[in-house]
Protein backbone atom coordinates (compact mmCIF):
# COMPACT_ATOMS: atom_id res chain seq x y z
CA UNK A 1 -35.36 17.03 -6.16
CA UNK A 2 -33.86 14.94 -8.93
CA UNK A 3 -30.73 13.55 -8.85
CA UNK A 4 -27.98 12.87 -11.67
CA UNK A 5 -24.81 11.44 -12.59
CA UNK A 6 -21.85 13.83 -14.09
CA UNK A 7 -18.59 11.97 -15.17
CA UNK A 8 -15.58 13.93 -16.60
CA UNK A 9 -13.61 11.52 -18.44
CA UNK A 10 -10.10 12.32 -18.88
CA UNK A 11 -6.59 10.94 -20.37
CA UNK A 12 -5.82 9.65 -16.51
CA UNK A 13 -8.73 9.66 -14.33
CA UNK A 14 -12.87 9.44 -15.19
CA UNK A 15 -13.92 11.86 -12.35
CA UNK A 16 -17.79 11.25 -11.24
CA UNK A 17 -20.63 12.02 -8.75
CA UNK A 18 -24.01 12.67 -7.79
CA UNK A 19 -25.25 16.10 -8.66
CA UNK A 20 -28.71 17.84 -7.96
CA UNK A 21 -30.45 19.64 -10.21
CA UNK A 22 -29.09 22.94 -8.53
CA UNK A 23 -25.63 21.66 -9.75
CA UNK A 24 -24.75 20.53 -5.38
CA UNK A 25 -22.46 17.39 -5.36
CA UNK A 26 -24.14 14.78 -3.37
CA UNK A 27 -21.01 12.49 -3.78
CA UNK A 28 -17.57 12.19 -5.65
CA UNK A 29 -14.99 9.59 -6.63
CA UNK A 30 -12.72 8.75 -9.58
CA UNK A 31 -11.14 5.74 -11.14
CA UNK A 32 -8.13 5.47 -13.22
CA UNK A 33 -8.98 5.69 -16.72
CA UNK A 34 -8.75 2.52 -18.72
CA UNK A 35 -6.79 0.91 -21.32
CA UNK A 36 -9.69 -0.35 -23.51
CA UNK A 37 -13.17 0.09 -24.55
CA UNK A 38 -13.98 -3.26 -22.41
CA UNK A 39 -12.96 -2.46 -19.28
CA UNK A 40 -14.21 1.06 -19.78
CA UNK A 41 -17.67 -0.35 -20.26
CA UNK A 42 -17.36 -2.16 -17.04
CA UNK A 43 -16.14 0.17 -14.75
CA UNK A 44 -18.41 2.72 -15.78
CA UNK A 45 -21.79 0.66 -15.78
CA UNK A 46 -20.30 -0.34 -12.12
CA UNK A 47 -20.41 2.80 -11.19
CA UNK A 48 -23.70 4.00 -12.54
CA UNK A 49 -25.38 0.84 -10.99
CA UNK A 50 -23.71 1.83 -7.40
CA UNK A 51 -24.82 5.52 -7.26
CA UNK A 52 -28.65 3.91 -8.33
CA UNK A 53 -28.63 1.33 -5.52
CA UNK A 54 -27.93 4.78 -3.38
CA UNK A 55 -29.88 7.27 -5.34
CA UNK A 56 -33.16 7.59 -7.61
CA UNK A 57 -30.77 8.73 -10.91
CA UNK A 58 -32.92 11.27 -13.82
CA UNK A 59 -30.75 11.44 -16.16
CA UNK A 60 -26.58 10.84 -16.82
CA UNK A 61 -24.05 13.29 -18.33
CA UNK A 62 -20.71 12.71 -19.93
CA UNK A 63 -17.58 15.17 -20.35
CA UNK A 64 -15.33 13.58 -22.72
CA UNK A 65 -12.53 14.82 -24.80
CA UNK A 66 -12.75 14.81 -28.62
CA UNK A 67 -15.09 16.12 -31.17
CA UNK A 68 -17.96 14.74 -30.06
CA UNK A 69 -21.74 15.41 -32.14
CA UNK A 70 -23.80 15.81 -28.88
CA UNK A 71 -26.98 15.21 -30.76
CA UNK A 72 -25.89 12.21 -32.61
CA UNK A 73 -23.40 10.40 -30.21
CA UNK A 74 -20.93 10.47 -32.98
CA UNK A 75 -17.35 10.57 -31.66
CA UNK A 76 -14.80 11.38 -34.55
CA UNK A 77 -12.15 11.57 -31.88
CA UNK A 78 -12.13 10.82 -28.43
CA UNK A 79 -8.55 12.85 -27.16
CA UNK A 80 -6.60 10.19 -24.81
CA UNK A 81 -9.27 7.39 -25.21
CA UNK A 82 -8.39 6.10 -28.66
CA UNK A 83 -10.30 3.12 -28.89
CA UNK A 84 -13.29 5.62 -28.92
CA UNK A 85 -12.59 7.23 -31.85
CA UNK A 86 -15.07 6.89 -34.14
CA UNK A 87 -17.39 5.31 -31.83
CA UNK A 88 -21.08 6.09 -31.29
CA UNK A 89 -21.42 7.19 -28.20
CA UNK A 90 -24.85 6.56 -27.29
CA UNK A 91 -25.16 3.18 -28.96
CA UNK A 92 -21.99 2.38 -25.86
CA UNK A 93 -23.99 3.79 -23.60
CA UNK A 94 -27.64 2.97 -23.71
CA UNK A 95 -25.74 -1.23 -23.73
CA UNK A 96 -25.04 -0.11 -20.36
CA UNK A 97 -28.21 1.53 -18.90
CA UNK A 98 -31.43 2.47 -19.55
CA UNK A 99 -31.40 6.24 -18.49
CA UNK A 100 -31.25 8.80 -20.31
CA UNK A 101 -27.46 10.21 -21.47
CA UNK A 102 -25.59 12.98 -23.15
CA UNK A 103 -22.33 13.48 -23.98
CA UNK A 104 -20.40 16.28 -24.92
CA UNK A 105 -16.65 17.57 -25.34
CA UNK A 106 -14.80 18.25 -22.64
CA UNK A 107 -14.14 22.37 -22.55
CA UNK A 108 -17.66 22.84 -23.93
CA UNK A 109 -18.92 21.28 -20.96
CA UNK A 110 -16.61 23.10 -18.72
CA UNK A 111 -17.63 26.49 -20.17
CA UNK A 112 -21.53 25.52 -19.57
CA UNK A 113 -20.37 24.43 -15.79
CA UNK A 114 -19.03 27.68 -15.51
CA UNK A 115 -21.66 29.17 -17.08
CA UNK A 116 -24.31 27.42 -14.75
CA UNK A 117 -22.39 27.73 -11.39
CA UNK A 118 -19.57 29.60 -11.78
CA UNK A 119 -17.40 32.50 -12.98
CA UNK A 120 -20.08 32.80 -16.25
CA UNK A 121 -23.04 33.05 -14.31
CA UNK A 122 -23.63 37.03 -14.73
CA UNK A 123 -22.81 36.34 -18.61
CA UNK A 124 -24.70 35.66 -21.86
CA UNK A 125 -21.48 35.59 -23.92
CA UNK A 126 -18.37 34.21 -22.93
CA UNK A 127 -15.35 32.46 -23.99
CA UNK A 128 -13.82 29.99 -21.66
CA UNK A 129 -10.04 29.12 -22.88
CA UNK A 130 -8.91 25.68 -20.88
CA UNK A 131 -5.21 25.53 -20.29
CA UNK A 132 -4.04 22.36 -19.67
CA UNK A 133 -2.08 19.66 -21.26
CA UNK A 134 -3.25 21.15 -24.70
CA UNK A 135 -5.94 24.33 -24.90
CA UNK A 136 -9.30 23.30 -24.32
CA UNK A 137 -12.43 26.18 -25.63
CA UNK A 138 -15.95 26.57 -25.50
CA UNK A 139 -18.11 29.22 -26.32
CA UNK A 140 -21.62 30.65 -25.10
CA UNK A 141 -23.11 32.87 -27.19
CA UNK A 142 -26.79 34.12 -25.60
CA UNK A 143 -26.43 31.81 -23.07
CA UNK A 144 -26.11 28.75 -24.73
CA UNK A 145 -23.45 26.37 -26.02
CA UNK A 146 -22.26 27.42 -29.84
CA UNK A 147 -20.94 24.22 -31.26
CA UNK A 148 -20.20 24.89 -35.13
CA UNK A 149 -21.02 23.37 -37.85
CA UNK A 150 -19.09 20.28 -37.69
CA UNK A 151 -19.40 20.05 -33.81
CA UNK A 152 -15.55 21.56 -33.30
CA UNK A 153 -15.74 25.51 -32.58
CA UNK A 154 -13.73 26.18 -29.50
CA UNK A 155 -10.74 24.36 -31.03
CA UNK A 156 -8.58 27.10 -30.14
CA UNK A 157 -4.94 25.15 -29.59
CA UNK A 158 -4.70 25.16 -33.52
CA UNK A 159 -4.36 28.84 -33.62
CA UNK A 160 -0.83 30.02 -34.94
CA UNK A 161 0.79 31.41 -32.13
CA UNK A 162 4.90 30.85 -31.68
CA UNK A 163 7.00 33.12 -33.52
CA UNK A 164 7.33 29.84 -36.28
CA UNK A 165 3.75 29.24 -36.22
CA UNK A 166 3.60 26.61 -33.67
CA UNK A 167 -0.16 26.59 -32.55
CA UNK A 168 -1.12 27.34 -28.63
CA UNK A 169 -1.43 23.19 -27.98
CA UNK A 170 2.68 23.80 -28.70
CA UNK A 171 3.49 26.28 -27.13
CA UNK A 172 0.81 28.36 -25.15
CA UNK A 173 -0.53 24.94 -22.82
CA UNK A 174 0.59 24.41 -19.39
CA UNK A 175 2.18 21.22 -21.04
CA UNK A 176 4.63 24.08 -23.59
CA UNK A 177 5.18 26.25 -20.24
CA UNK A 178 6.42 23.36 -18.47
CA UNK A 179 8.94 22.35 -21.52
CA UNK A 180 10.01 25.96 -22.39
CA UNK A 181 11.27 26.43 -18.12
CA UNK A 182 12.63 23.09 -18.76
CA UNK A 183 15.11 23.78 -21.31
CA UNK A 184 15.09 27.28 -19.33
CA UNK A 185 16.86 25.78 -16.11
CA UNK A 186 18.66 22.95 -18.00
CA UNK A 187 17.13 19.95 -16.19
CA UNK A 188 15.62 16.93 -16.99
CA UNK A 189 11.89 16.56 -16.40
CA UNK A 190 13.03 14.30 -13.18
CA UNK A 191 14.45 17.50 -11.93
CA UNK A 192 11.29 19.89 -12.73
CA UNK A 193 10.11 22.38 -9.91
CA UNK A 194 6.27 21.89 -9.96
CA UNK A 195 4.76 25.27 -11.67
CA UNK A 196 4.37 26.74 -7.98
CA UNK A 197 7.71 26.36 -7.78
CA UNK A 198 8.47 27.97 -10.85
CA UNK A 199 6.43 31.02 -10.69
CA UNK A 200 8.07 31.88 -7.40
CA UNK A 201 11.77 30.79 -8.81
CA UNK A 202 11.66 33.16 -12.18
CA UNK A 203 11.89 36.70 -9.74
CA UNK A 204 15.63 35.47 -9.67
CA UNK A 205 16.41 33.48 -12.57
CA UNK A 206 16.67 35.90 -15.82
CA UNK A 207 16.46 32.64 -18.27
CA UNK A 208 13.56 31.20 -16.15
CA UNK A 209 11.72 34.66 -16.42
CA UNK A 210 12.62 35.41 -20.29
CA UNK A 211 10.99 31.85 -20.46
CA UNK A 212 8.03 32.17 -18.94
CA UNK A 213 7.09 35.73 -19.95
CA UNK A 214 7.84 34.59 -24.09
CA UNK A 215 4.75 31.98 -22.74
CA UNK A 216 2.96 34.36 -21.60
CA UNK A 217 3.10 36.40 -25.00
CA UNK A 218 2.17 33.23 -26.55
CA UNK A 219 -1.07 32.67 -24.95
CA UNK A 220 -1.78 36.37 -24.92
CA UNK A 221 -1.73 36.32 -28.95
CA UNK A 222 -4.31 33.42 -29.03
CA UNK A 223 -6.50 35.15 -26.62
CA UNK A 224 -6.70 38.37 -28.28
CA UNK A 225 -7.44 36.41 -31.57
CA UNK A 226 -10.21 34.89 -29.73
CA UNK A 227 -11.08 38.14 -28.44
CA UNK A 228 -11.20 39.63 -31.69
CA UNK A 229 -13.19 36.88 -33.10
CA UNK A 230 -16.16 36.33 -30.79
CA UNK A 231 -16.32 39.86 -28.80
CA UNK A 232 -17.31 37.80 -25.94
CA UNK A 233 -18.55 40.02 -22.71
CA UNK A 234 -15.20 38.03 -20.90
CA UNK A 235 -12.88 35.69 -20.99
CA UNK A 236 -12.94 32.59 -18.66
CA UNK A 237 -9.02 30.98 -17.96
CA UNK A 238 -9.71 27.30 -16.65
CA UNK A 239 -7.31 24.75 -15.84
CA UNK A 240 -4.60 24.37 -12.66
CA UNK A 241 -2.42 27.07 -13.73
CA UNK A 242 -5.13 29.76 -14.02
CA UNK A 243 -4.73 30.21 -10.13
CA UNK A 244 -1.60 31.66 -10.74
CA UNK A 245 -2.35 35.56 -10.43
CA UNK A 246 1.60 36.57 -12.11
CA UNK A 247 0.06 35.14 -15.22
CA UNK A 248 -2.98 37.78 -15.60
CA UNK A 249 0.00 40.41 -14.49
CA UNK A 250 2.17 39.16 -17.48
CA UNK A 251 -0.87 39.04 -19.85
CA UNK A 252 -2.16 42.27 -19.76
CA UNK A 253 1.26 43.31 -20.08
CA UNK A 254 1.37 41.74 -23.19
CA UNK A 255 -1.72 42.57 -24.28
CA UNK A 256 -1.66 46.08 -23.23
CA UNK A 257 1.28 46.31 -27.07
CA UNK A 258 -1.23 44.98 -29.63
CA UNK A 259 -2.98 47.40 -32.13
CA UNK A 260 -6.59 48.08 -31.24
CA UNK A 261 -6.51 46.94 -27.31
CA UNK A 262 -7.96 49.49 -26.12
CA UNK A 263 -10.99 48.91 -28.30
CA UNK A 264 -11.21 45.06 -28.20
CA UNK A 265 -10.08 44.49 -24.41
CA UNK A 266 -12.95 42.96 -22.08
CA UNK A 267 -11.71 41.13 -18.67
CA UNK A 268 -9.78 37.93 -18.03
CA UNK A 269 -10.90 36.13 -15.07
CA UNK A 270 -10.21 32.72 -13.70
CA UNK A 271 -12.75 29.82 -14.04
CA UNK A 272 -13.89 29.03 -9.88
CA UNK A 273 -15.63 25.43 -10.16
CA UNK A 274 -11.77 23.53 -11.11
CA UNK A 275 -11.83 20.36 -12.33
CA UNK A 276 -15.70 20.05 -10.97
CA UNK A 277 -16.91 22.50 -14.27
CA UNK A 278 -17.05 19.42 -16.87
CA UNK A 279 -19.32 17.17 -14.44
CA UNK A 280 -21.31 20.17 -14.04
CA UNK A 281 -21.80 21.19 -17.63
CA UNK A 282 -22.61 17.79 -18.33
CA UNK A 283 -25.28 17.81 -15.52
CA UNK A 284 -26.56 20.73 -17.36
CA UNK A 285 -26.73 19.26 -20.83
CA UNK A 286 -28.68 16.52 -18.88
CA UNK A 287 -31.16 18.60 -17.64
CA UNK A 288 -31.87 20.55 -20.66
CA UNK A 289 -32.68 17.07 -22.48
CA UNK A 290 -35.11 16.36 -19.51
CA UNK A 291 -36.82 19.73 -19.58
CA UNK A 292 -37.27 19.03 -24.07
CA UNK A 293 -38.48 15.73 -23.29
CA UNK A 294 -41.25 16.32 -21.18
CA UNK A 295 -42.22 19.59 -23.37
């Protein structure tokens, strides 16, 4: 069975491992995410030389944020990792190895990871919404990855959602829920609950509540735009906070007020593969190249 190497490279930690071509993980680890394109280079061709000294390797995939051209390499932005913007990916990468990579954006990859192993298996169309520090999208249409024309569909946090426009990255991420109970409870950021904490806490605190249900609202108006957009089959929620089952409570509430509901609504389900869906999406895309290869 061949083997490959998923990373998910992120704004703190470059997650990685050894993945089968079922989408099993062999192996996983993680290293702090680096400061510069040098020591990124290292650390990442150390790693990909380890797992070969252990493994027979096919093939590599990469999860990375940004807008990312998977055919071309081209990285106009790279989220967190600055000193890739702008960068071609595969010319970094083939200086490092000789197998065969591909990159792609972060939530893209995440939706195909679901979409391989997880809550989007039974589905040909789906959105997946990622709700993290900002809001992460990708979205399969007949099964596979639609990217747009310039490589950036899914870029859902820049849809108007707060009552002054703000866009979901503002106020509809985990990163705007976390602020918006913060100013709630009057605290500093020292003193924040974790969001556990919080979603237990707001039963008896009325400005805690009011705070996190005007969220809720928030992210409820950018994911019946998206709904209305795309018509997908259903909705995927990824991220930490999509474990939280008050939040599909306080969404259909929400959602259950806007014109034409009834018509539009399809289910909104958590993603199940965590923070393992970009490796595995990745493993996908690496696969796929594979299989065109030898046809």
């Amino acid at each position: 069975m061949r083997l490959f190497i998923g990373f998910d490279v992120g704004g703190t930690h470059i997650k990685h491992g050894v993945i089968d071509e079922d989408g099993n993980e062999l192996t996983t680890d993680q290293f702090d995410t680096p400061d510069d394109e040098d020591t990124f280079k290292q650390q990442w061709r150390e790693v990909v030389e380890a797992y070969q000294q252990e493994h027979e390797i096919a093939a590599i995939g990469v999860s990375i944020p940004g807008h990312i051209n998977t055919h071309t390499g081209d990285a106009a932005r790279a989220g967190a990792l600055e000193y890739l913007d702008n960068v071609n990916l595969y010319a970094l990468f083939s200086e490092l190895t000789d197998l065969p990579t591909v990159v792609d954006n972060d939530a893209s990859c995440a939706a195909l990871g679901e979409r391989w192993c997880g809550a989007g298996r039974e589905y040909e169309n789906f959105v997946c919404i990622t709700v993290g520090t900002g809001i992460g999208g990708g979205i399969v249409v007949e099964g596979d990855l639609w990217r747009g024309a310039h490589h950036r569909a899914g870029e859902f946090g820049v849809i108007p959602v707060g009552n002054h426009g703000e866009g979901m990255h503002v106020v509809a991420s985990a990163k705007g829920l976390m602020e918006a109970c913060r100013r709630a409870l009057a605290v500093s950021e020292e003193e924040m609950p974790t969001g556990e904490e919080l979603f237990v806490r707001m039963e008896n605190d009325l400005h805690l509540r009011e705070a996190v249900e005007q969220w809720a609202l928030f992210l409820a108006r950018g994911i019946y735009s998206v709904i209305s957009m795309f018509d997908p089959q259903v909705v995927l929620i990824g991220g930490g906070i999509s474990e939280q089952e008050k939040i599909y409570r306080l969404l259909d509430k929400h959602l259950q007020t806007f014109e034409e509901w009834d018509a539009l609504q399809v289910p909104i389900l958590p993603c199940q593969l965590g923070n393992q869906a970009g490796r595995l999406g990745a493993v996908w895309l690496a696969k796929q190249k594979l299989a065109r290869e030898k046809a």
